[in-house]
Protein backbone atom coordinates (compact mmCIF):
# COMPACT_ATOMS: atom_id res chain seq x y z
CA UNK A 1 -147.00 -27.67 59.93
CA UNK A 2 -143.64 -28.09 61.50
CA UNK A 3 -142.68 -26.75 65.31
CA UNK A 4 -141.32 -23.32 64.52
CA UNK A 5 -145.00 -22.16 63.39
CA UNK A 6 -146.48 -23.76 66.65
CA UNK A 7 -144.08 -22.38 68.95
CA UNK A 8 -146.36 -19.18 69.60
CA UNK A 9 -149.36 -21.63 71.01
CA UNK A 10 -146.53 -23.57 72.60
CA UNK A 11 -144.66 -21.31 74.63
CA UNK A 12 -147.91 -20.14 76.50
CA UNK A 13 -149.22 -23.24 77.25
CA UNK A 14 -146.09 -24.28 78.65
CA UNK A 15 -145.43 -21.62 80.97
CA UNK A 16 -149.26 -22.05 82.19
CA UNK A 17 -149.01 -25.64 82.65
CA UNK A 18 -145.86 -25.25 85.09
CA UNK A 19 -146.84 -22.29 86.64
CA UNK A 20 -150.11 -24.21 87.05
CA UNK A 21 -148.33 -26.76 88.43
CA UNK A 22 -146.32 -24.85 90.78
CA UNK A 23 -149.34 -23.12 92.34
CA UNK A 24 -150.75 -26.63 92.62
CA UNK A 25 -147.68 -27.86 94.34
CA UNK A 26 -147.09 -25.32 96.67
CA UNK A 27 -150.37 -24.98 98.05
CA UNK A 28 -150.39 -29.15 97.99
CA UNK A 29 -147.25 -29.23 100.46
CA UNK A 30 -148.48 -25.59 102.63
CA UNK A 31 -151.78 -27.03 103.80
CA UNK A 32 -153.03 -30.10 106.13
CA UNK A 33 -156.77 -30.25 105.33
CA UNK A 34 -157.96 -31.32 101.78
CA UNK A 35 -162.00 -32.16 101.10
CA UNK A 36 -160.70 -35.17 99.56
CA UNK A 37 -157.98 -37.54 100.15
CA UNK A 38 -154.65 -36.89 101.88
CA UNK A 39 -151.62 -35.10 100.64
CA UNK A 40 -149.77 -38.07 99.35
CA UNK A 41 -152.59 -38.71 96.92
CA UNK A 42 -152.84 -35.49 95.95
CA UNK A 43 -149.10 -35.39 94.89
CA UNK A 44 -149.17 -38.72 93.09
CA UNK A 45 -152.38 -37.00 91.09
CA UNK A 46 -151.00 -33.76 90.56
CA UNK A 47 -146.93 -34.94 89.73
CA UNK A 48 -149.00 -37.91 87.07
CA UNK A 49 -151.58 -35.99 85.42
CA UNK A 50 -148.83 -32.95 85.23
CA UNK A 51 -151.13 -32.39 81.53
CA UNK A 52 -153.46 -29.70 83.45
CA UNK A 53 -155.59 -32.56 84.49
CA UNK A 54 -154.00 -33.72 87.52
CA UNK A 55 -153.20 -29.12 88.97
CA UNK A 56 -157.08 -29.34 87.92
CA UNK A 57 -158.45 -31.96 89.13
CA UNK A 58 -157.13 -30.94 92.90
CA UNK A 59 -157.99 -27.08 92.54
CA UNK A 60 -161.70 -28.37 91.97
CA UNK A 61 -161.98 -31.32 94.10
CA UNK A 62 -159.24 -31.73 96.86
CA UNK A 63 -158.56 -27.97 97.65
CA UNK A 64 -160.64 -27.05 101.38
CA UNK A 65 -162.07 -23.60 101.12
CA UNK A 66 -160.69 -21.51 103.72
């Protein structure tokens, strides 16, 4: 299999990692309250585990429901 046949799963799960990211990041540096840990851990998690896991990991467990 070489890259030009996997580009079409590629491409999509690129632009939904980063745009996963950049919801993460922005809503990360707009709020004050998380349910758990601060902001500065939340960053380190979300910047390190940029492979869904870290954008995930905060939208299920550090994100305070408003």
């Amino acid at each position: 299999m070489t890259v030009s046949e996997l580009l079409p799963f590629l491409i999509p799960l690129a632009i939904a990692e980063l745009l996963l990211l950049f919801i993460t990041l922005r809503h990360i540096l707009t709020h004050k309250n998380y349910k758990r840990g601060s902001r500065a851990l939340w960053l380190v998690v979300t910047i390190v585990g940029l492979e869904f896991i870290g954008p995930v990991l905060y939208l299920l467990l550090g994100k305070e429901d408003n």
